[in-house]
PDB file of N, CA and C in Angstrom:
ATOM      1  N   UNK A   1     121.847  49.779  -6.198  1.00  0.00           N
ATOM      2  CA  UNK A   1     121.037  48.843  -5.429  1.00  0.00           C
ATOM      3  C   UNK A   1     120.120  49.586  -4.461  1.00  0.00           C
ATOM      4  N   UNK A   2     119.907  50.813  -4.451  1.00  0.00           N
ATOM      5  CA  UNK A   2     119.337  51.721  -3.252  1.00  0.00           C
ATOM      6  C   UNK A   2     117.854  51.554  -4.189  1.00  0.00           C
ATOM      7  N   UNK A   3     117.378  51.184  -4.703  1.00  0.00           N
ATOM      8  CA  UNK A   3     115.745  50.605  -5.170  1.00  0.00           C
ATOM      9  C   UNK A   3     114.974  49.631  -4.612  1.00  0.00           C
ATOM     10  N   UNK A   4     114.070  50.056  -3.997  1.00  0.00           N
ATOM     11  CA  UNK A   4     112.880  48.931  -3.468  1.00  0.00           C
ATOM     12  C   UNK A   4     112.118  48.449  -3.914  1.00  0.00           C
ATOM     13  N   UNK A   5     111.630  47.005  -4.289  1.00  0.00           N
ATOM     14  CA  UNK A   5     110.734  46.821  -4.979  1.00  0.00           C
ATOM     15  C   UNK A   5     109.479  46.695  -4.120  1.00  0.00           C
ATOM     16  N   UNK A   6     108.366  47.427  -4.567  1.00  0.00           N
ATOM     17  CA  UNK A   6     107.335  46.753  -3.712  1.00  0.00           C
ATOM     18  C   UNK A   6     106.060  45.377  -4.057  1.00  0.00           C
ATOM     19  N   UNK A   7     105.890  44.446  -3.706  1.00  0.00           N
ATOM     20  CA  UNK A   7     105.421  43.659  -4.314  1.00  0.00           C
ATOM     21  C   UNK A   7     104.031  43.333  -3.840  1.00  0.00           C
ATOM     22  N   UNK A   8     103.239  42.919  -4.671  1.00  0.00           N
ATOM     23  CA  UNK A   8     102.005  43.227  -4.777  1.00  0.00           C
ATOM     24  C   UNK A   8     101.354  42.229  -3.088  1.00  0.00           C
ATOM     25  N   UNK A   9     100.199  42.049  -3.116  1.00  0.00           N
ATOM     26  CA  UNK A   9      99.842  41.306  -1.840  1.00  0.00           C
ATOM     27  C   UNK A   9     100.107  40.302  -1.993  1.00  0.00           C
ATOM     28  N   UNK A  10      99.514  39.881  -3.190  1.00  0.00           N
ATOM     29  CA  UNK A  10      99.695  38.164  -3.801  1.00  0.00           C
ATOM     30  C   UNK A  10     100.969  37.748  -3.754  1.00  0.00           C
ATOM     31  N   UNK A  11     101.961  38.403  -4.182  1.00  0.00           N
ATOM     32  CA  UNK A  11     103.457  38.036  -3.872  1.00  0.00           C
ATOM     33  C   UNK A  11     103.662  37.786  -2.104  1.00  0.00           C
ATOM     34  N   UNK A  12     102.998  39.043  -1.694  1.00  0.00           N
ATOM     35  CA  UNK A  12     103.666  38.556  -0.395  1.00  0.00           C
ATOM     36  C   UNK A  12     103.426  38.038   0.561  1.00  0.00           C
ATOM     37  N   UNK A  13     102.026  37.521   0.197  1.00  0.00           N
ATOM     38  CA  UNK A  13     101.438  36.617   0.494  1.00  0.00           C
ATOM     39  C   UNK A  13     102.103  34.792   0.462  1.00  0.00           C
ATOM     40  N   UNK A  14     102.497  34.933  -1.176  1.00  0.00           N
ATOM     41  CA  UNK A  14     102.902  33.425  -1.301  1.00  0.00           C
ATOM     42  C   UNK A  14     104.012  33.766  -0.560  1.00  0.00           C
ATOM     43  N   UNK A  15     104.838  34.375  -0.483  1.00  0.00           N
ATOM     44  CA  UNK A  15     106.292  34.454  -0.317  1.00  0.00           C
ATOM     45  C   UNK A  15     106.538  34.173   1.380  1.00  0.00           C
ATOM     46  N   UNK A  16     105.505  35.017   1.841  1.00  0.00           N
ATOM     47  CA  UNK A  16     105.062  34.243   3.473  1.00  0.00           C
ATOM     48  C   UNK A  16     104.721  33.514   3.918  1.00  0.00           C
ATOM     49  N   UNK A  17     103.748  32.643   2.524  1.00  0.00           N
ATOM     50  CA  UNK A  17     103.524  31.136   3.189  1.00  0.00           C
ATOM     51  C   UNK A  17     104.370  30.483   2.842  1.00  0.00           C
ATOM     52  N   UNK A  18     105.545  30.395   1.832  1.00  0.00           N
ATOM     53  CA  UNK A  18     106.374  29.323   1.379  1.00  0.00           C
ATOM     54  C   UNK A  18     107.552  29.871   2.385  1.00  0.00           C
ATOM     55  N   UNK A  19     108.250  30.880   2.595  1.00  0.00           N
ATOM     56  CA  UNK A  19     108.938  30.759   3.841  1.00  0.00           C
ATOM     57  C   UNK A  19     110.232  30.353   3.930  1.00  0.00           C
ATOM     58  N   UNK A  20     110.476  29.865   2.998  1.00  0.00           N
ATOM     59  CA  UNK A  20     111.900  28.876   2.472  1.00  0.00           C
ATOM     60  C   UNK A  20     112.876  29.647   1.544  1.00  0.00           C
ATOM     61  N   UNK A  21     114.166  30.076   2.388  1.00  0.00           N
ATOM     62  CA  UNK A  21     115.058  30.917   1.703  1.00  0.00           C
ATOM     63  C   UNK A  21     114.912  30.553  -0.115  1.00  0.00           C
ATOM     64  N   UNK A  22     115.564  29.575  -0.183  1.00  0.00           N
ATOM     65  CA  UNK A  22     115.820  28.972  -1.423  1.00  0.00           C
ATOM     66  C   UNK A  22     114.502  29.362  -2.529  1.00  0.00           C
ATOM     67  N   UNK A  23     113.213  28.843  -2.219  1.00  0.00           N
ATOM     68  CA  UNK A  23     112.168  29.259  -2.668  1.00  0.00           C
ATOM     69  C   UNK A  23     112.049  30.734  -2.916  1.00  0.00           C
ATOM     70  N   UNK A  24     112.522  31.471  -1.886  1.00  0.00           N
ATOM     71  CA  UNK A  24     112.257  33.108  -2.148  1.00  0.00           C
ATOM     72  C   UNK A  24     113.185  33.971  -2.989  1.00  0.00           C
ATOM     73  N   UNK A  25     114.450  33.317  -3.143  1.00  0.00           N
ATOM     74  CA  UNK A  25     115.169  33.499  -4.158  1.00  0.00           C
ATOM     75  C   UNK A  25     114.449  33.324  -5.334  1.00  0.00           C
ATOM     76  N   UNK A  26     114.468  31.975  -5.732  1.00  0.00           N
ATOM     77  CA  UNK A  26     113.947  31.253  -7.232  1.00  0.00           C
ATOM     78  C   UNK A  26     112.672  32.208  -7.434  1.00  0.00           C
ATOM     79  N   UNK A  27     111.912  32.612  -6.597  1.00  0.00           N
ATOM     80  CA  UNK A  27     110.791  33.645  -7.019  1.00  0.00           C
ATOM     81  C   UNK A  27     111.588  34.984  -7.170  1.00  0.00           C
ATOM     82  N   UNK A  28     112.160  35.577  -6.351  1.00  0.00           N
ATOM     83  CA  UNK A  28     112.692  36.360  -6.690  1.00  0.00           C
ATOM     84  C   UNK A  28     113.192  36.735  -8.056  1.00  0.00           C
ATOM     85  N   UNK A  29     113.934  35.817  -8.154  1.00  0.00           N
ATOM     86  CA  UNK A  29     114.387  35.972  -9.608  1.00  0.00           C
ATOM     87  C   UNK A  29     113.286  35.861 -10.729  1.00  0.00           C
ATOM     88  N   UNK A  30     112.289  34.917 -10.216  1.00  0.00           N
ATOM     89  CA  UNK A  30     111.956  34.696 -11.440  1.00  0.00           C
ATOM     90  C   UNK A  30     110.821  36.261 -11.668  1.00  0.00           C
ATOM     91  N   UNK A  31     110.174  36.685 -10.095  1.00  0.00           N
ATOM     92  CA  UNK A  31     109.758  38.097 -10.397  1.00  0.00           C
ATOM     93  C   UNK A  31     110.635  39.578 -11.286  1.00  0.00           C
ATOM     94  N   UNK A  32     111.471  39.186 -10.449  1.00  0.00           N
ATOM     95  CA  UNK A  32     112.783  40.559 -11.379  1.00  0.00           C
ATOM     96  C   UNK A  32     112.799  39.969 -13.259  1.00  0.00           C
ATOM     97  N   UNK A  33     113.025  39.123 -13.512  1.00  0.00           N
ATOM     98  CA  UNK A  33     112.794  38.250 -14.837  1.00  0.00           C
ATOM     99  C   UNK A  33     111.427  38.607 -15.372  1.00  0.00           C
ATOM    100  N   UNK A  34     110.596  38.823 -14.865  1.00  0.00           N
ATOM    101  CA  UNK A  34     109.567  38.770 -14.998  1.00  0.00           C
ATOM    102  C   UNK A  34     109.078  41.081 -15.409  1.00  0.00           C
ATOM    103  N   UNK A  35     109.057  41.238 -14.571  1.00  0.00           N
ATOM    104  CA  UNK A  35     109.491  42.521 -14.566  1.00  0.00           C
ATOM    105  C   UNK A  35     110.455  43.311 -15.786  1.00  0.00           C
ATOM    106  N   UNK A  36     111.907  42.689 -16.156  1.00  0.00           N
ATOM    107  CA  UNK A  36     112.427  42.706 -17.042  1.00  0.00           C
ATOM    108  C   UNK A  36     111.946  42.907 -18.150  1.00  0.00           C
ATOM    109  N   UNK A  37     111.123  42.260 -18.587  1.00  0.00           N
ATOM    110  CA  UNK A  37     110.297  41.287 -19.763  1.00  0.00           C
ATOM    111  C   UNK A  37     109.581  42.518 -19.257  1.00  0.00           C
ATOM    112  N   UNK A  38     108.807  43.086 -18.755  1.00  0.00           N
ATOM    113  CA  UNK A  38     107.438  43.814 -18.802  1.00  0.00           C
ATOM    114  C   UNK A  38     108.063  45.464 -19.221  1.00  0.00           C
ATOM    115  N   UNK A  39     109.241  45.407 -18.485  1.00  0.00           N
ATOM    116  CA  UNK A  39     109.981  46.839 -18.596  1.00  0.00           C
ATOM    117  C   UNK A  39     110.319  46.923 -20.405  1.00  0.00           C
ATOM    118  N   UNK A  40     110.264  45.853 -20.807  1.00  0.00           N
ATOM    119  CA  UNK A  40     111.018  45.682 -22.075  1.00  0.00           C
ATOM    120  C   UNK A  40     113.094  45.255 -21.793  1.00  0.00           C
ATOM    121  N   UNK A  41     113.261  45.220 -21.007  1.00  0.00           N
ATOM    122  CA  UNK A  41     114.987  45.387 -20.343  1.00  0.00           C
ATOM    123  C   UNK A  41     115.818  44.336 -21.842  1.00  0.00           C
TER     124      UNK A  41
END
């Protein structure tokens, strides 16, 4: 778990205006998911 992700502006952008634990999870995941898929995982 000692890996940082860094996320682009646009991420942290939305992720600062939505603000809402719950919300930043469900993105979360769905970025790492997302990522996955790009890594090939």
């Amino acid at each position: 778990m000692g890996t940082s992700v860094i996320l682009p502006a646009e991420w942290q952008g939305r992720l600062a205006t939505i603000g809402s634990p719950s919300l930043l999870d469900v993105n979360q995941a769905t970025f790492m998911a997302q990522l996955s898929e790009l890594a090939g995982l």
